[in-house]
N, C-alpha and C. Protein backbone atom coordinates (compact mmCIF):
# COMPACT_ATOMS: atom_id res chain seq x y z
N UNK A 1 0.85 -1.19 0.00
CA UNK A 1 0.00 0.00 0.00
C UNK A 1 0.89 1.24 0.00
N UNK A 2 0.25 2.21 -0.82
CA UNK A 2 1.59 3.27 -0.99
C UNK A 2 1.31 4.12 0.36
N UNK A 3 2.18 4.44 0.90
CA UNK A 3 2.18 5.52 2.54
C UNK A 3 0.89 6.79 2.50
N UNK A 4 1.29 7.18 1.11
CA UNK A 4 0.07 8.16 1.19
C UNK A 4 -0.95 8.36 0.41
N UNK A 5 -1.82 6.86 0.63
CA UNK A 5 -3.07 6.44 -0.39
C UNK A 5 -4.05 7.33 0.29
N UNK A 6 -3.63 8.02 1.11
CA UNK A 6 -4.60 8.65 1.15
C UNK A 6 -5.02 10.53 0.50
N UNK A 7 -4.07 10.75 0.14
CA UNK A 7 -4.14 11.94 -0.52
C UNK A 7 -3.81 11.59 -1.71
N UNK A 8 -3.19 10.29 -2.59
CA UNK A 8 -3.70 10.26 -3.43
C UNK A 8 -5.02 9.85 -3.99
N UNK A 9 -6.04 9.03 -3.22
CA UNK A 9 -7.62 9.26 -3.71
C UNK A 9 -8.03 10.54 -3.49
N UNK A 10 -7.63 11.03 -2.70
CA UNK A 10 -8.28 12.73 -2.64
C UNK A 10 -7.78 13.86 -3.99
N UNK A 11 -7.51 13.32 -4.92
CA UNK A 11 -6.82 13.81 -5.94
C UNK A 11 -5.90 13.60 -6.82
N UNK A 12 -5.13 13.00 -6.68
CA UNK A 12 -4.15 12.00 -7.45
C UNK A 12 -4.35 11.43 -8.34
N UNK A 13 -2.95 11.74 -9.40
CA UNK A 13 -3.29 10.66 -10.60
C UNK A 13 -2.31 10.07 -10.87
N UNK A 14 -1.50 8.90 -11.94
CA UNK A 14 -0.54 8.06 -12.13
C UNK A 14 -0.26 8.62 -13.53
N UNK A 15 0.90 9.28 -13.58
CA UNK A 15 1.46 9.67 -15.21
C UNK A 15 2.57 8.82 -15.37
N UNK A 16 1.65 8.66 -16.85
CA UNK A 16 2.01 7.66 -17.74
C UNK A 16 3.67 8.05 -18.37
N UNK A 17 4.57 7.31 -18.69
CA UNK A 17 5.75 7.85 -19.10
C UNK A 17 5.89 6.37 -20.06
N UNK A 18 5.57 7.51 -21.14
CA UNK A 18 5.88 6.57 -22.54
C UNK A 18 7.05 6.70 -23.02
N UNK A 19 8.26 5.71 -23.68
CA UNK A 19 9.05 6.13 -24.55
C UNK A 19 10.04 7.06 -23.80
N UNK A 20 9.86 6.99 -22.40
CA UNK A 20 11.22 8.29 -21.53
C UNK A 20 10.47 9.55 -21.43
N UNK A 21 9.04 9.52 -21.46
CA UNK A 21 8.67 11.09 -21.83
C UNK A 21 7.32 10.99 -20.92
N UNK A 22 6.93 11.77 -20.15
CA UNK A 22 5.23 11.86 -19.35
C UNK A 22 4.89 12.44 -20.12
N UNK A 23 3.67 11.54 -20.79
CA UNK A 23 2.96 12.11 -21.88
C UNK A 23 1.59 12.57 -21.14
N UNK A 24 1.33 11.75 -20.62
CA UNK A 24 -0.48 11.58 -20.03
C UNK A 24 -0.61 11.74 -18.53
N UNK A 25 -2.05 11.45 -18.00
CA UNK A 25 -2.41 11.04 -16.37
C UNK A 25 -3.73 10.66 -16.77
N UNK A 26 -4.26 10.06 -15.78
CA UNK A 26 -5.01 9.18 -14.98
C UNK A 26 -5.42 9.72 -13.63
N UNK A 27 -6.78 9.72 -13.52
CA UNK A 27 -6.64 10.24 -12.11
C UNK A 27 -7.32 8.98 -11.39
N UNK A 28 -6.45 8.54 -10.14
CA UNK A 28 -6.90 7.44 -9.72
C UNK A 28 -8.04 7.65 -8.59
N UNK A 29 -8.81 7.03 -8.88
CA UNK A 29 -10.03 6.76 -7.88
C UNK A 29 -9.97 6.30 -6.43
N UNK A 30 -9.51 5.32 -6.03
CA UNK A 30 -9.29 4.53 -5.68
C UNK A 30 -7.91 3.42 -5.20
N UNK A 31 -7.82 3.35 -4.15
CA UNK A 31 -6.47 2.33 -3.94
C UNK A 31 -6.88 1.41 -3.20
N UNK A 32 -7.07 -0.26 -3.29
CA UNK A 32 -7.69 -1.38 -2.62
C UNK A 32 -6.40 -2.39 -2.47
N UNK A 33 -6.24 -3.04 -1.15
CA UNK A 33 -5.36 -4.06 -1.16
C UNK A 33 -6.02 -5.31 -2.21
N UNK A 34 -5.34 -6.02 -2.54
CA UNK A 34 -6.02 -7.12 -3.50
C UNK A 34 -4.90 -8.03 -3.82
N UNK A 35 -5.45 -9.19 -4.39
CA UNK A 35 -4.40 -10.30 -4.50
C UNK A 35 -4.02 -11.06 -5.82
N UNK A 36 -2.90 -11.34 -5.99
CA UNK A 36 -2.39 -12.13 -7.26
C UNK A 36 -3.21 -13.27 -7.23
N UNK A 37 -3.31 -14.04 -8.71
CA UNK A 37 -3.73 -15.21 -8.23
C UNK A 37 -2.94 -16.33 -7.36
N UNK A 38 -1.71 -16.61 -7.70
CA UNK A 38 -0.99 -16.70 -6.42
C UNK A 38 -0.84 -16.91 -5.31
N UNK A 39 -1.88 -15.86 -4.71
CA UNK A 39 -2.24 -15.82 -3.37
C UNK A 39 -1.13 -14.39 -3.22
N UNK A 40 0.06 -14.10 -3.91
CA UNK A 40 0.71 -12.41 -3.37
C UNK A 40 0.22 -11.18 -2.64
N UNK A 41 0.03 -10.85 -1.90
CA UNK A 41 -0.34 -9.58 -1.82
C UNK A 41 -0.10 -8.45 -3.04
N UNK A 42 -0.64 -7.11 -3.14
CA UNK A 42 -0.84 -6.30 -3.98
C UNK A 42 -1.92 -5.16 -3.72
N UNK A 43 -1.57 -4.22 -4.82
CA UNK A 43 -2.73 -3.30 -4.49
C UNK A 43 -3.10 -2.89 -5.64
N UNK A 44 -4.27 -2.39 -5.68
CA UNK A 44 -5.46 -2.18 -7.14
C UNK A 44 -5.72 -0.91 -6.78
N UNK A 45 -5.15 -0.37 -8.17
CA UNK A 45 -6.13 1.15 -8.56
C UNK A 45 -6.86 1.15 -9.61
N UNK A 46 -7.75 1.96 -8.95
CA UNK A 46 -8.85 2.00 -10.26
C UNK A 46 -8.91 3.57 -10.59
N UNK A 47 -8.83 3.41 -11.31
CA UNK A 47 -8.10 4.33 -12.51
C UNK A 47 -9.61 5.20 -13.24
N UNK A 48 -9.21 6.52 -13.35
CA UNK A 48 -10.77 6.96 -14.69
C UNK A 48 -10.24 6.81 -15.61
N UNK A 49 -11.65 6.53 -16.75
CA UNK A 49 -10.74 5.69 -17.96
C UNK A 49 -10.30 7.13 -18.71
N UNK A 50 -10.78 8.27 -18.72
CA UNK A 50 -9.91 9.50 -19.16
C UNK A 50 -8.83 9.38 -19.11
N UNK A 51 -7.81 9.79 -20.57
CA UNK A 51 -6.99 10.06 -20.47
C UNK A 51 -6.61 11.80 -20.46
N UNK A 52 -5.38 12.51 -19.56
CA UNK A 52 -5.40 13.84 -19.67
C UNK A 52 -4.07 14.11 -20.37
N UNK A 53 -3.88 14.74 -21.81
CA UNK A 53 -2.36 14.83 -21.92
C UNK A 53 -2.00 16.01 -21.42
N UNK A 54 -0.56 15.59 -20.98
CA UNK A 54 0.53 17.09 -20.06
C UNK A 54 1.27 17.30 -21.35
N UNK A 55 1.52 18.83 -20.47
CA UNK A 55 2.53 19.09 -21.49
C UNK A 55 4.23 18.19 -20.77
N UNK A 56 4.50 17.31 -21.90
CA UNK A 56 5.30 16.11 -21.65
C UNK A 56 7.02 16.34 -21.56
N UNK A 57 7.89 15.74 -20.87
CA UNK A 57 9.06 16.20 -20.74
C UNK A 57 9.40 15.09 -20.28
N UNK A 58 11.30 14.79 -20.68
CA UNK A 58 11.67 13.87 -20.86
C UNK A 58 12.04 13.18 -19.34
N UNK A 59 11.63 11.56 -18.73
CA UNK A 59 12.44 11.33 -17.52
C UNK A 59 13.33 10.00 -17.11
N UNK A 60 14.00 10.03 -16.52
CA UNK A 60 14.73 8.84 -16.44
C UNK A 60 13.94 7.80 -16.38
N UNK A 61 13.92 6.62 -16.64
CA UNK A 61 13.57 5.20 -15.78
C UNK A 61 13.74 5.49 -14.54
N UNK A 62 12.52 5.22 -13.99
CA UNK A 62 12.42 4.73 -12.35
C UNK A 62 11.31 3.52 -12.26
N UNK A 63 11.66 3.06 -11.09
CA UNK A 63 10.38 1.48 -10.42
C UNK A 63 10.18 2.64 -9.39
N UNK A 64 8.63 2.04 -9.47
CA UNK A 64 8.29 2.70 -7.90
C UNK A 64 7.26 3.66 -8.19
N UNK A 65 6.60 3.67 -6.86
CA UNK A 65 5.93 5.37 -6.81
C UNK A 65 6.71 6.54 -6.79
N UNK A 66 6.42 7.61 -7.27
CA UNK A 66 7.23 8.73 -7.21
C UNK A 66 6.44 10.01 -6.92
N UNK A 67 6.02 10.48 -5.89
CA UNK A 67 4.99 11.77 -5.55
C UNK A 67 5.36 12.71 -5.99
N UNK A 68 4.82 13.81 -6.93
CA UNK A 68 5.21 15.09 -7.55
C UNK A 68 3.90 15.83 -7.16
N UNK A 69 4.39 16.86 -6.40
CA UNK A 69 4.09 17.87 -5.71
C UNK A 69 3.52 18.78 -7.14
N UNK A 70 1.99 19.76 -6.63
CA UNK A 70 1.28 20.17 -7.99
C UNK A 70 2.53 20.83 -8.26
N UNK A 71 3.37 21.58 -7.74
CA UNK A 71 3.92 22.97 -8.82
C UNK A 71 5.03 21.42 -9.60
N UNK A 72 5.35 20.23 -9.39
CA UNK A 72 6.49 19.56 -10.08
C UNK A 72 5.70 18.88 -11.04
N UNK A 73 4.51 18.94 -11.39
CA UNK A 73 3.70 17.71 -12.34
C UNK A 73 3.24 18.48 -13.37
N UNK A 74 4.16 17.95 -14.43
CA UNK A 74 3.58 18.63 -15.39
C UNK A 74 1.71 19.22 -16.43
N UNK A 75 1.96 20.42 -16.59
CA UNK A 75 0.78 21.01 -16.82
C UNK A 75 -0.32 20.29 -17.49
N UNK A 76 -1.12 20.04 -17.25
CA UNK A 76 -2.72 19.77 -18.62
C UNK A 76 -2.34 20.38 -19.38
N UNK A 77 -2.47 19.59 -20.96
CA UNK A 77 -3.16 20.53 -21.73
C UNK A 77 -4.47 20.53 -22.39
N UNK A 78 -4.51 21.94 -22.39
CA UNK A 78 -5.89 22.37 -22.49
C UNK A 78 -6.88 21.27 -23.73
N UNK A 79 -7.92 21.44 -23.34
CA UNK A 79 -8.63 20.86 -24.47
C UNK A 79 -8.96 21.98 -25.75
N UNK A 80 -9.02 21.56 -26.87
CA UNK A 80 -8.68 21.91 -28.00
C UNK A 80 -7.76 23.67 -28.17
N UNK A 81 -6.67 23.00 -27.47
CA UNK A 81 -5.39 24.08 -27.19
C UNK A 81 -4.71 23.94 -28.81
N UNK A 82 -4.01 24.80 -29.27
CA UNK A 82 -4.15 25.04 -30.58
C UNK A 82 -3.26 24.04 -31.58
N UNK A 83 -2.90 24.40 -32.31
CA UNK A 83 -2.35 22.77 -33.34
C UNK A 83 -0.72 22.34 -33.03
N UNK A 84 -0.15 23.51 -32.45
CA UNK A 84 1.35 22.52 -31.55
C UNK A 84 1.10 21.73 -30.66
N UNK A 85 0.17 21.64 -29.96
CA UNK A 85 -0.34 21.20 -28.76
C UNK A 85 -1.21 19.90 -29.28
N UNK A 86 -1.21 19.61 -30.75
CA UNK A 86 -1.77 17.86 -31.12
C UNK A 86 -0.63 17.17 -32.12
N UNK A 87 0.68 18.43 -31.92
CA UNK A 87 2.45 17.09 -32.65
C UNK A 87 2.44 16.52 -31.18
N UNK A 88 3.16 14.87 -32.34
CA UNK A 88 3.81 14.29 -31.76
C UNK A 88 4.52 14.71 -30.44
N UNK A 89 4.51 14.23 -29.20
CA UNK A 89 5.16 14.54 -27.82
C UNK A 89 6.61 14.95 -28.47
N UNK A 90 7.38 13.94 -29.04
CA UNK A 90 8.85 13.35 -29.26
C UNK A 90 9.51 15.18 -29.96
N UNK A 91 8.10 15.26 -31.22
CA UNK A 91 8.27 16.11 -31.91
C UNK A 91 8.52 17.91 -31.46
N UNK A 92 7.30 17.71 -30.43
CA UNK A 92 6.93 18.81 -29.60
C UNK A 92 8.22 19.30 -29.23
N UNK A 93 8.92 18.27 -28.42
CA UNK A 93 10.02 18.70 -26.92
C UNK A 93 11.29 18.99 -28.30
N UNK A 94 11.35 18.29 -29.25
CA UNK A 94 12.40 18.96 -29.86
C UNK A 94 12.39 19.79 -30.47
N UNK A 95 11.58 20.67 -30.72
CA UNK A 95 11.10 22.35 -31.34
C UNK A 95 11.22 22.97 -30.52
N UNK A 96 11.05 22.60 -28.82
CA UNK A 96 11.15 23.63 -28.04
C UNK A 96 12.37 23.75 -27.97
N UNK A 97 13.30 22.59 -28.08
CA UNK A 97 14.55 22.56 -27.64
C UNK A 97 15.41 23.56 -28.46
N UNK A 98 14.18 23.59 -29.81
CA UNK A 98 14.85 24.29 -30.68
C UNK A 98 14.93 25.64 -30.64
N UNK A 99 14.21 26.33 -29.63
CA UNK A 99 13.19 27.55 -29.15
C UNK A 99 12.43 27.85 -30.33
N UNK A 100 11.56 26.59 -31.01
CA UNK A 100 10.59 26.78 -31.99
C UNK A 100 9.25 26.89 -31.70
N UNK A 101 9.20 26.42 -30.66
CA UNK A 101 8.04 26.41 -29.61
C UNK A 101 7.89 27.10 -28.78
């Protein structure tokens, strides 16, 4: 059980990191102990099936939970925010890099 399941159902979501990059979130509902078939211990989130894309930036591999504090999690973006904001993630971060963005 993660230490602080409890402020993450009060708001919390799990971003997705595709490819080295947080593209998305999830806001999780829910955190339930639950079991492998196995018999393992484990824990179940249930997840909204919304997906929200951030504006995405590149991160190491990590295992694990990792808590990011609102000002460290990257921004929403807006819904129908204008046509840089529907390139490719990969594409996006390297235009900015380019200061094209």
């Amino acid at each position: 059980m993660p230490k602080r399941a409890a402020d993450i159902i009060g708001g919390g979501s799990i971003f997705w990191v595709i490819g080295g990059i947080i593209q998305c979130r999830q806001r999780i509902l829910d955190i339930t102990p639950d079991q492998r078939p196995d018999g393992t211990p484990c824990v179940a989130l249930r997840l909204d099936p919304a997906l929200v894309l951030v504006d995405g930036r590149p991160v190491r591999p990590f295992q694990g939970w990792r808590y990011l504090s609102p000002e460290a999690a990257p921004a929403d973006i807006p819904e129908g925010a204008g046509p840089d904001a529907q390139l490719p993630i990969a594409l996006r971060l390297a235009l900015v890099e380019l200061c094209l963005l």
